[in-house]
N, C-alpha and C. Protein backbone atom coordinates (compact mmCIF):
# COMPACT_ATOMS: atom_id res chain seq x y z
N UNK A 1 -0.40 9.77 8.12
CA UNK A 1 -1.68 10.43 8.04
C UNK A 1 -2.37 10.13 6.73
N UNK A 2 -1.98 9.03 5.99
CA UNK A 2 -2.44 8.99 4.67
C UNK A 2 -3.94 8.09 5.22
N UNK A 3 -4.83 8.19 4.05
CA UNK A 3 -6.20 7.42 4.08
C UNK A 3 -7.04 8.37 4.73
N UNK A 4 -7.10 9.59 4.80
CA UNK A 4 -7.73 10.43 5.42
C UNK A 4 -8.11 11.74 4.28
N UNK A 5 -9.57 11.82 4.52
CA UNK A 5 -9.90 12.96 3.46
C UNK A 5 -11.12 14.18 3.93
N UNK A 6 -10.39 14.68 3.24
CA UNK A 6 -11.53 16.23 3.85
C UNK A 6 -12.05 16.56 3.24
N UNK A 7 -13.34 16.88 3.35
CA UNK A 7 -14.44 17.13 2.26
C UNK A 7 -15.30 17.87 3.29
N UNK A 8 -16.36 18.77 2.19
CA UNK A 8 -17.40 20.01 2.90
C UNK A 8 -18.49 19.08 3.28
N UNK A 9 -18.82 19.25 4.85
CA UNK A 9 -20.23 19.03 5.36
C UNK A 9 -21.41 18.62 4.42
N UNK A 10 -22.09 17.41 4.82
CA UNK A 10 -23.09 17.34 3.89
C UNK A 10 -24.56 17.09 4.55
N UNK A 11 -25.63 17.24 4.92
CA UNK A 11 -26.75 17.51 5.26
C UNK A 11 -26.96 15.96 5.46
N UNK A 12 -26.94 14.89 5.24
CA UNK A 12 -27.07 13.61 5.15
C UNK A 12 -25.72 12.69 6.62
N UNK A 13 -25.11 14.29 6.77
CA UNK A 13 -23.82 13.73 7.71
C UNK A 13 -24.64 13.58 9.04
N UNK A 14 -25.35 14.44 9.18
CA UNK A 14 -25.70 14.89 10.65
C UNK A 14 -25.90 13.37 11.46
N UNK A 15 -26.47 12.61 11.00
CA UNK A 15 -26.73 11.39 11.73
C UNK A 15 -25.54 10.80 12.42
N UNK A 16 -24.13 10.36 11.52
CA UNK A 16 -22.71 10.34 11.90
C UNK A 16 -21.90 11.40 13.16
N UNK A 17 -22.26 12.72 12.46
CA UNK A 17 -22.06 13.96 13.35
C UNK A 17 -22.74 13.65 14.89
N UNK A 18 -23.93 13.73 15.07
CA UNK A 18 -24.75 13.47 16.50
C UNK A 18 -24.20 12.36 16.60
N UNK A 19 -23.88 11.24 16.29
CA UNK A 19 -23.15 10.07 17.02
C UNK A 19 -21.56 10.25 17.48
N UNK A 20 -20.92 10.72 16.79
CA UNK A 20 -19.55 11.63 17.46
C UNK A 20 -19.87 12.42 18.45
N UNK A 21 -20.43 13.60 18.34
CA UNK A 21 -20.71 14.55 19.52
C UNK A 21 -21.67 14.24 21.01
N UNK A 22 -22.58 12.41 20.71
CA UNK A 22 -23.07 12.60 21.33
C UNK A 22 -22.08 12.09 22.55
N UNK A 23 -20.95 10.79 22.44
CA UNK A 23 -20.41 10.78 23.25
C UNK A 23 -19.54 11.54 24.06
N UNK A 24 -19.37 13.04 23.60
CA UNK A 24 -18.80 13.73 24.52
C UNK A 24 -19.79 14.27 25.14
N UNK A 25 -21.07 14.87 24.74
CA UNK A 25 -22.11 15.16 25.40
C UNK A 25 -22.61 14.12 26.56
N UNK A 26 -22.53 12.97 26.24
CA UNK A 26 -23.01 12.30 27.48
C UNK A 26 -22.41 11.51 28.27
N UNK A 27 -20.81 11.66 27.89
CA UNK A 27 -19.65 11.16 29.10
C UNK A 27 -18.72 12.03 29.43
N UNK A 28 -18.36 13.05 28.63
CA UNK A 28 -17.70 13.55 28.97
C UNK A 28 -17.87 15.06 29.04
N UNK A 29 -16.93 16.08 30.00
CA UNK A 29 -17.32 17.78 29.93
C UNK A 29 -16.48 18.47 29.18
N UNK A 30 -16.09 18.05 28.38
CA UNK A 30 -15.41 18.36 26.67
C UNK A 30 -16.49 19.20 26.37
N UNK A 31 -17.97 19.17 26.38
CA UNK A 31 -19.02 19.67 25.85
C UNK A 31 -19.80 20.50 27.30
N UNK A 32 -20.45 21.45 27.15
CA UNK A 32 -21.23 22.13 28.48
C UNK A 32 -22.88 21.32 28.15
N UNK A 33 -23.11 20.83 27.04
CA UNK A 33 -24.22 20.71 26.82
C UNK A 33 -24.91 19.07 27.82
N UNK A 34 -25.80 19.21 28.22
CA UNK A 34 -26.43 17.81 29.18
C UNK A 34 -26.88 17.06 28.16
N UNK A 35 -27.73 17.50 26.77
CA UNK A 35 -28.45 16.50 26.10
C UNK A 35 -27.93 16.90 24.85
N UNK A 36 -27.72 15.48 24.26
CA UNK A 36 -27.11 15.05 22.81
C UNK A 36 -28.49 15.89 22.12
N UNK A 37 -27.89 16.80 20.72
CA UNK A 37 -28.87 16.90 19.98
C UNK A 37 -29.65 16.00 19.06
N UNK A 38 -31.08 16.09 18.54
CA UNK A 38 -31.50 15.39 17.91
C UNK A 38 -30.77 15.43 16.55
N UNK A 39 -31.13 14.57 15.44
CA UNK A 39 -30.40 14.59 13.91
C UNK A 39 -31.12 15.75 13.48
N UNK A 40 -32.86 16.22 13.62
CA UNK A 40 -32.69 17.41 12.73
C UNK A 40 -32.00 18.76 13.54
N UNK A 41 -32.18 18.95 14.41
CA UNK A 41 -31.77 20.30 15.10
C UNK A 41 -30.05 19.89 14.56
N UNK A 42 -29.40 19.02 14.60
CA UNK A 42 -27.70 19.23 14.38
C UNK A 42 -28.76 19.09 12.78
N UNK A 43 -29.20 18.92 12.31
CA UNK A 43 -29.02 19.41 10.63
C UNK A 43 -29.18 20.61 10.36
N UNK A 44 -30.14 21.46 11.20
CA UNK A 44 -30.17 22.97 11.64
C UNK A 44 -28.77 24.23 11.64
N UNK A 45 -28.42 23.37 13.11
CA UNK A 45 -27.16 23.20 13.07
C UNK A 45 -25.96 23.30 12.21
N UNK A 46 -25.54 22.67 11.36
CA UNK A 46 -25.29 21.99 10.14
C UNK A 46 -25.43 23.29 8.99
N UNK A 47 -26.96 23.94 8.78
CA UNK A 47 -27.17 24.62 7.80
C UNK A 47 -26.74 25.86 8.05
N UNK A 48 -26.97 25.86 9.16
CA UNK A 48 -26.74 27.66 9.82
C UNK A 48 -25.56 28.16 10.00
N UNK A 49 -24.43 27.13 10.18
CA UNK A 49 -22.95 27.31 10.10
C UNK A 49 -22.49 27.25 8.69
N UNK A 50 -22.80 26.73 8.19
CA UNK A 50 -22.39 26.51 6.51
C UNK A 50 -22.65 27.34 5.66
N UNK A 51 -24.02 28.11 6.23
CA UNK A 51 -24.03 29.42 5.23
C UNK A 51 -22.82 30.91 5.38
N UNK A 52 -22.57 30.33 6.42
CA UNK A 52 -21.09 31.65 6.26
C UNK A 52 -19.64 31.08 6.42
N UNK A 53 -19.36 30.05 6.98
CA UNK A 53 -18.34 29.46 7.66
C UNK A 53 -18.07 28.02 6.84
N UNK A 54 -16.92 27.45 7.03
CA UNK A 54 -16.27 26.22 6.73
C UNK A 54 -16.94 25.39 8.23
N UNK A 55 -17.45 24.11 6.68
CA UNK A 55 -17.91 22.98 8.00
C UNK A 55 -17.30 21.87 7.33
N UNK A 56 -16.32 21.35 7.88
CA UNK A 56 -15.49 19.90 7.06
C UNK A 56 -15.75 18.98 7.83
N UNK A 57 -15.58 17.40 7.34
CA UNK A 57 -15.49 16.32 8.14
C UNK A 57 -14.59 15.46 7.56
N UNK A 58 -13.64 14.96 7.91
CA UNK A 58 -13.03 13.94 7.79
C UNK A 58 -13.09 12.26 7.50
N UNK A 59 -12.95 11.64 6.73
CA UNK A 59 -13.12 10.26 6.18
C UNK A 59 -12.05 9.91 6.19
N UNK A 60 -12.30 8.02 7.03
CA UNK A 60 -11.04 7.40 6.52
C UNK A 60 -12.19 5.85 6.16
N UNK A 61 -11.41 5.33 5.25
CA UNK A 61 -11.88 4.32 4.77
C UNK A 61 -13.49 4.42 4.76
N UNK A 62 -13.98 5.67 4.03
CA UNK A 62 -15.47 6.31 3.76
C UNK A 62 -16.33 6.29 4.83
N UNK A 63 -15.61 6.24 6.16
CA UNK A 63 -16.56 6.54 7.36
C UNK A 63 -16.02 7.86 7.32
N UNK A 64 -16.92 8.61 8.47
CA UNK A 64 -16.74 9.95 8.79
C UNK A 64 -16.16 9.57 10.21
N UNK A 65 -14.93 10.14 10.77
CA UNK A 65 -14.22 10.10 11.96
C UNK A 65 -14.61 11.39 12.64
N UNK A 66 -14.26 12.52 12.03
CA UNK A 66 -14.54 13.66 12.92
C UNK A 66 -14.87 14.75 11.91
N UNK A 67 -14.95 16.26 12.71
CA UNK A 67 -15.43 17.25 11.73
C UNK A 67 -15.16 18.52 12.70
N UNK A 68 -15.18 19.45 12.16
CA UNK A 68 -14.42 21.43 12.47
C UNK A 68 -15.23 22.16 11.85
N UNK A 69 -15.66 22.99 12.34
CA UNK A 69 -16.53 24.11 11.66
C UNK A 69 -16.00 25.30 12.65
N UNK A 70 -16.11 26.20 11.50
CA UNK A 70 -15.81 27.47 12.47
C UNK A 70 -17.65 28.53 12.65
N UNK A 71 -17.41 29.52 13.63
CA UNK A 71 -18.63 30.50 13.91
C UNK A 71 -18.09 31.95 13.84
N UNK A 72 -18.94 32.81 14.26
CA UNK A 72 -18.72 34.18 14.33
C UNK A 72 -18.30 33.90 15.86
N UNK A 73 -17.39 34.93 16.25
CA UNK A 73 -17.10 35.25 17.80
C UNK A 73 -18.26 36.06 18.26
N UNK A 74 -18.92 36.98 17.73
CA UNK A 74 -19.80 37.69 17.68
C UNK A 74 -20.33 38.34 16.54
N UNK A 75 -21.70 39.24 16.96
CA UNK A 75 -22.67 39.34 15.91
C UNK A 75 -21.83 40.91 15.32
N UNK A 76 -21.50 41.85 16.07
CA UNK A 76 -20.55 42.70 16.32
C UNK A 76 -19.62 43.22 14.53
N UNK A 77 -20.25 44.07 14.02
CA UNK A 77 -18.93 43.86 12.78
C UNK A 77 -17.60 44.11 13.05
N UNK A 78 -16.99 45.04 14.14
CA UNK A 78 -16.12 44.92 14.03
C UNK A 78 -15.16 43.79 14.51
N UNK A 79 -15.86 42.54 15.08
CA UNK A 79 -15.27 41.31 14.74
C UNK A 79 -15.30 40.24 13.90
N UNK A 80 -15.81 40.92 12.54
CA UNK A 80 -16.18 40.09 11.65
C UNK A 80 -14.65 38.76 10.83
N UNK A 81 -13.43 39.66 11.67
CA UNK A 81 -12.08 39.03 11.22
C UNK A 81 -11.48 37.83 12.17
N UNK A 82 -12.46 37.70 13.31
CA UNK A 82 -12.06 36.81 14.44
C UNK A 82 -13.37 35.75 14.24
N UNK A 83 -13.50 34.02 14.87
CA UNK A 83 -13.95 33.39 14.19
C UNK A 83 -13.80 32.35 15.47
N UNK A 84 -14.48 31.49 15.44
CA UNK A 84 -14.17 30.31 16.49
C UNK A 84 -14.04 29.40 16.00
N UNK A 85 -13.70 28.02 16.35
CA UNK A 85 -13.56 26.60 15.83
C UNK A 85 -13.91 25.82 16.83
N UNK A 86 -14.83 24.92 16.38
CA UNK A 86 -15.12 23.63 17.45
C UNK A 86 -14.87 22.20 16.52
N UNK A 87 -13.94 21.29 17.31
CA UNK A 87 -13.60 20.10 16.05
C UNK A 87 -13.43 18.79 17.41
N UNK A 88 -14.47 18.03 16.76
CA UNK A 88 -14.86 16.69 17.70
C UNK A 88 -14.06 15.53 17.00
N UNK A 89 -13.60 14.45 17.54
CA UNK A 89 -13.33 13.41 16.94
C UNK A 89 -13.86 11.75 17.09
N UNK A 90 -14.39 10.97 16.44
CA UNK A 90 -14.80 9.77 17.15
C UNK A 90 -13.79 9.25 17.65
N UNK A 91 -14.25 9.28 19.29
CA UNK A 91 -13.36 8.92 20.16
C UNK A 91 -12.45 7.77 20.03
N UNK A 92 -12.75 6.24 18.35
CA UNK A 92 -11.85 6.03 18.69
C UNK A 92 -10.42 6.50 17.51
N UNK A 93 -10.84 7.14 17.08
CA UNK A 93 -9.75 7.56 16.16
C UNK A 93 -8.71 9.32 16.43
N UNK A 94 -8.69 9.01 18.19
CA UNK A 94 -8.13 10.53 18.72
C UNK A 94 -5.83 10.47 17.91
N UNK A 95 -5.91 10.80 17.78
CA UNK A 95 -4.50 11.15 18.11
C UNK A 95 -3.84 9.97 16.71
N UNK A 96 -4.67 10.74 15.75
CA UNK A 96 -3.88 9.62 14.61
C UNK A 96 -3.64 10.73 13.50
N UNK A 97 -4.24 12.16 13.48
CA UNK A 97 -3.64 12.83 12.72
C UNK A 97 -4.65 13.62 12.47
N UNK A 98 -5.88 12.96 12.42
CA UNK A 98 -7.05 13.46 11.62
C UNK A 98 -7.67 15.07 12.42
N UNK A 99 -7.37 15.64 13.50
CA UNK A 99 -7.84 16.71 13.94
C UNK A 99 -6.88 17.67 13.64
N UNK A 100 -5.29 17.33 13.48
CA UNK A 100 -4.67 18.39 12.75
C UNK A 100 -5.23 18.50 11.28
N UNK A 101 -5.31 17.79 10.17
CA UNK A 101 -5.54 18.11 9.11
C UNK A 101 -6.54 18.47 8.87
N UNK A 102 -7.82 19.02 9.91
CA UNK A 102 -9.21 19.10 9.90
C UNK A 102 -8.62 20.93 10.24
N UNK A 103 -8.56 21.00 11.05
CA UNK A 103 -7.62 22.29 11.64
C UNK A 103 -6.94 22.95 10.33
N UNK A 104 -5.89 22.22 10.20
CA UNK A 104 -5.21 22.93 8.89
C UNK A 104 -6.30 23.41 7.62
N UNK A 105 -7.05 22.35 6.95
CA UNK A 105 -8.15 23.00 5.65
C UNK A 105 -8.74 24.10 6.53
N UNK A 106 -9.08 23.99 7.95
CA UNK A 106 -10.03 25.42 8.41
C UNK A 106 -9.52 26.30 8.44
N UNK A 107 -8.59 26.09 8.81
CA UNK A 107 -7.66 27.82 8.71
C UNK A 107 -6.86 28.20 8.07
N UNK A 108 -7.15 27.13 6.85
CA UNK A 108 -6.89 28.05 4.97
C UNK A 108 -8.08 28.37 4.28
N UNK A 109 -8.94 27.87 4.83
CA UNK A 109 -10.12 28.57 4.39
C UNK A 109 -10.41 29.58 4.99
N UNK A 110 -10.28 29.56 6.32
CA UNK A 110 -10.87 30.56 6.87
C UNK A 110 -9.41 32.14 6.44
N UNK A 111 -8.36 31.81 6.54
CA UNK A 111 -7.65 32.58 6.06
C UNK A 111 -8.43 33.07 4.28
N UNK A 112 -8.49 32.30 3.70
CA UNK A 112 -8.91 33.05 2.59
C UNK A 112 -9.91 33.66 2.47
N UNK A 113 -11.55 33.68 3.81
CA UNK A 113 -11.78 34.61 3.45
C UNK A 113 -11.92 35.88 4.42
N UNK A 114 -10.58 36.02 4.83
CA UNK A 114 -10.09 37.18 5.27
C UNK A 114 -10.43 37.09 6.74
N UNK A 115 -9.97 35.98 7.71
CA UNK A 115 -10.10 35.88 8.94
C UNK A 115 -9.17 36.11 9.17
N UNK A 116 -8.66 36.58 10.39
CA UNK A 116 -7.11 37.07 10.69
C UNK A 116 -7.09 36.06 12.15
N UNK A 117 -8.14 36.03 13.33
CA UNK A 117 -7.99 35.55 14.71
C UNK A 117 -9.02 34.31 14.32
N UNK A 118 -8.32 32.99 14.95
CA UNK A 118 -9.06 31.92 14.90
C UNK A 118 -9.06 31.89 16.88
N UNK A 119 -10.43 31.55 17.43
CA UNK A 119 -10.87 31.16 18.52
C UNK A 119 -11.01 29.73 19.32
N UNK A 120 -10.88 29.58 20.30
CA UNK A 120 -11.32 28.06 20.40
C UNK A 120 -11.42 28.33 22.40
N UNK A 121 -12.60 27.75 22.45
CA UNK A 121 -12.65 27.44 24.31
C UNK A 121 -12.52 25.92 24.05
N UNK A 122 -11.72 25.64 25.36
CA UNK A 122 -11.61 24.00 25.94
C UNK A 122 -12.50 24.48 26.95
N UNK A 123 -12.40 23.04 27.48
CA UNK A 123 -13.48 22.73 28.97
C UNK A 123 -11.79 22.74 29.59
N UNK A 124 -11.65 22.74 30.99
CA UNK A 124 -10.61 22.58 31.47
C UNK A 124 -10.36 22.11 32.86
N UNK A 125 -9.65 21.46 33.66
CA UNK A 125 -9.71 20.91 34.77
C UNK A 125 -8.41 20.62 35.43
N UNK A 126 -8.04 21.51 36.29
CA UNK A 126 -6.36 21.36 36.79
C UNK A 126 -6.42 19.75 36.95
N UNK A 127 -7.27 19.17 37.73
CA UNK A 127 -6.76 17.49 37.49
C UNK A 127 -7.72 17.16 36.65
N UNK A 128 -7.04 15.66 35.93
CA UNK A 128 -7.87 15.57 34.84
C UNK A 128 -8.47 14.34 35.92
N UNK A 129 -9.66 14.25 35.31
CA UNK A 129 -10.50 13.15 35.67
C UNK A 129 -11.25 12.75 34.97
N UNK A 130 -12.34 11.48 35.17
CA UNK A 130 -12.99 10.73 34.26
C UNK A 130 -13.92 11.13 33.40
N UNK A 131 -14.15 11.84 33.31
CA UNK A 131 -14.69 13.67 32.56
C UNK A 131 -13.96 14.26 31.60
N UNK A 132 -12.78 14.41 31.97
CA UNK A 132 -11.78 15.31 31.34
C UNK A 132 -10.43 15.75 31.19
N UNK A 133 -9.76 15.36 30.55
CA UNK A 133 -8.20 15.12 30.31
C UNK A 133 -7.84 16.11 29.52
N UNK A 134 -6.58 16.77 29.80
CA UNK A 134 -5.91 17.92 29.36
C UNK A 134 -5.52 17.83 27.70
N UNK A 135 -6.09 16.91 26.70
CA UNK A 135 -5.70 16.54 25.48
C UNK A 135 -6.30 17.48 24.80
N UNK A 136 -7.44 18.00 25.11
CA UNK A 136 -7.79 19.37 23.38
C UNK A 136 -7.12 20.48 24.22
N UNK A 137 -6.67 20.90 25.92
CA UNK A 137 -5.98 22.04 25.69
C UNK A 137 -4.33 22.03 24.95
N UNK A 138 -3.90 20.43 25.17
CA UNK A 138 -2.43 20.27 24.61
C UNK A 138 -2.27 20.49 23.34
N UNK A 139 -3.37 19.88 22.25
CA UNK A 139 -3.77 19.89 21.08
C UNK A 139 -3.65 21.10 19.99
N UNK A 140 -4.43 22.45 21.19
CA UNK A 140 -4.74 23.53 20.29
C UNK A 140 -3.02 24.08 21.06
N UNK A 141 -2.55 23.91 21.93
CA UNK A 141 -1.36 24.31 22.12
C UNK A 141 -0.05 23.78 20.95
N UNK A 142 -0.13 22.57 20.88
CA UNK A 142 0.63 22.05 19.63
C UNK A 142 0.20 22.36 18.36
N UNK A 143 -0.68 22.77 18.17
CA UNK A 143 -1.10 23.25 16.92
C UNK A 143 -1.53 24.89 16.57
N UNK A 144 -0.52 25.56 17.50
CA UNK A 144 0.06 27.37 17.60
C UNK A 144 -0.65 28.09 18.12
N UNK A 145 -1.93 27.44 19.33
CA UNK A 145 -2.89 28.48 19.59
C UNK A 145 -1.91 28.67 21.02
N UNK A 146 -2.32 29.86 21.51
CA UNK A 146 -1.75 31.02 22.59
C UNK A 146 -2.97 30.29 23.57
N UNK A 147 -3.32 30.35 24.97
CA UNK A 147 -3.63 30.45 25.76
C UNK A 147 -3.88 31.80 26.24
N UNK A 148 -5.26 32.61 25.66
CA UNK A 148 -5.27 34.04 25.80
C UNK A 148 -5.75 34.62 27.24
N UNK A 149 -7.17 33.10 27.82
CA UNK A 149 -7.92 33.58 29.03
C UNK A 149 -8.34 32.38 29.45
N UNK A 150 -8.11 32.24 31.00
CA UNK A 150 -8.86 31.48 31.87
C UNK A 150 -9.56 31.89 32.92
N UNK A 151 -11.01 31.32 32.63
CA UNK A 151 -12.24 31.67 32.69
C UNK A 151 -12.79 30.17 34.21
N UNK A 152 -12.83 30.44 35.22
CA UNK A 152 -12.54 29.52 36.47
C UNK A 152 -14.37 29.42 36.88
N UNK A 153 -14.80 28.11 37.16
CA UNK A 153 -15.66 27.56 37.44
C UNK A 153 -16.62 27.94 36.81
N UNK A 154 -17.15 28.03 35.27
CA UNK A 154 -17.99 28.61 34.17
C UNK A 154 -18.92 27.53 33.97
N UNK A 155 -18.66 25.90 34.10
CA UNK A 155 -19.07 25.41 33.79
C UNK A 155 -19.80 24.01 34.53
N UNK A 156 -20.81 23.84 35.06
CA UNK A 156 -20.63 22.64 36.32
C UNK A 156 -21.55 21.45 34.97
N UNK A 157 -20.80 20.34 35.40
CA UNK A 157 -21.32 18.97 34.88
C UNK A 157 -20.97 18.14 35.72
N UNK A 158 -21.77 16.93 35.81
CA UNK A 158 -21.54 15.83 36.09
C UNK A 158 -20.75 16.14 38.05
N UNK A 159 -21.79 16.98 38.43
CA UNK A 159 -21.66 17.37 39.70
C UNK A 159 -20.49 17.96 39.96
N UNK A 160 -19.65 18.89 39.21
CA UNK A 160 -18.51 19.49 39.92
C UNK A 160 -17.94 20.31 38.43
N UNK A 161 -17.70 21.60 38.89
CA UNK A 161 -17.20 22.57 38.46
C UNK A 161 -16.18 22.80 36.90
N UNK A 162 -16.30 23.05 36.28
CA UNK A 162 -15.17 22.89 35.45
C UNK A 162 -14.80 24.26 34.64
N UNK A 163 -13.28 24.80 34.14
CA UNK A 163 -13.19 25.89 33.57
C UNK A 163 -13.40 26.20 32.34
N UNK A 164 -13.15 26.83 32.15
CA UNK A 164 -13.06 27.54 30.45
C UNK A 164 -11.99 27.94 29.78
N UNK A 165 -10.66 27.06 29.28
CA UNK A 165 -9.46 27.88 28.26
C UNK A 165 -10.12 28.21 27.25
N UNK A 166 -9.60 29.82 27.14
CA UNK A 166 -9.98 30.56 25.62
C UNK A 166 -8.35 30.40 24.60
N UNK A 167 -8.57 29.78 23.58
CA UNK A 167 -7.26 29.70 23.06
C UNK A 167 -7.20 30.64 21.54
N UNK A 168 -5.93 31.82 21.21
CA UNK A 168 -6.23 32.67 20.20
C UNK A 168 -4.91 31.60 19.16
N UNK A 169 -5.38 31.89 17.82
CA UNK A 169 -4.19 32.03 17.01
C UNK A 169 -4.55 32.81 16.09
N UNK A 170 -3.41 33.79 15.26
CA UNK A 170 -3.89 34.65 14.38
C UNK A 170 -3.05 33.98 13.28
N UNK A 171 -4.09 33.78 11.96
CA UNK A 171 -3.78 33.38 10.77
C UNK A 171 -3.20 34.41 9.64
């Protein structure tokens, strides 16, 4: 896992960022969303998460590969200790290390400032198909999240149905 570095979100990323996210947005149902955002709305994006939350991205050899930011679960104070995470990777750098160690800085940060429940929904699909393969529910499973709720036909793309895993871990 060496050659890999984590550093805080930077306003100048977003262009890199929308090119990662757009290919899951427009091949795959990893994402619910139909249209890739533009660069300023993900710089929006970008600002609006960063003012309360950890937004990291990952570098190897000074490209940006992927990136994790966490949100509020809700607006709600008394869930101000529970938190979500969404962490994309350029598709071609999946399964080399870089989404655990993106994971890990988030949920020492987010542990320090006093998050106790980290969140995460997958897209999900008893068979996987050209859409969608069981790799971010295995992922957040190998990396200590619980499987708390499944949430059945929440999501339709690309003409056919898809679920919702809610995955908990408490930090």
């Amino acid at each position: 896992m060496s050659g890999f570095t984590i550093r805080d979100v930077r306003i100048e990323d977003a262009k890199r960022l929308v090119e990662i996210y757009s290919y899951y947005v427009l091949n795959t149902a990893v994402s619910f969303e139909y249209e890739a955002p533009s660069i300023e709305e993900f710089e929006e994006r970008i600002k609006h998460t960063a003012e309360k939350y950890p937004y990291l991205v990952c570098e190897k050899d000074q490209k940006i590969i992927g990136y994790v930011y966490a949100g509020a679960y809700s607006v709600r104070e008394a869930y101000s200790w529970t938190a979500t995470a969404s962490i994309y990777l350029d598709k071609d750098y999946r399964r080399q290390g870089a989404g655990s160690l993106l994971y890990k800085e988030l949920e020492k940060r987010l542990k320090e400032m006093g998050i106790v429940n980290l969140l995460a929904g997958v897209a999900y699909t008893q068979n996987e198909d050209e859409h969608l393969s069981h790799d971010s529910s295995e992922f957040h499973l190998k990396s200590g999240y619980t499987e708390v709720a499944h949430l059945k036909t929440v999501g339709r793309k690309f003409d056919k149905w898809y679920d919702l895993l809610w995955y908990q871990k408490k930090l």
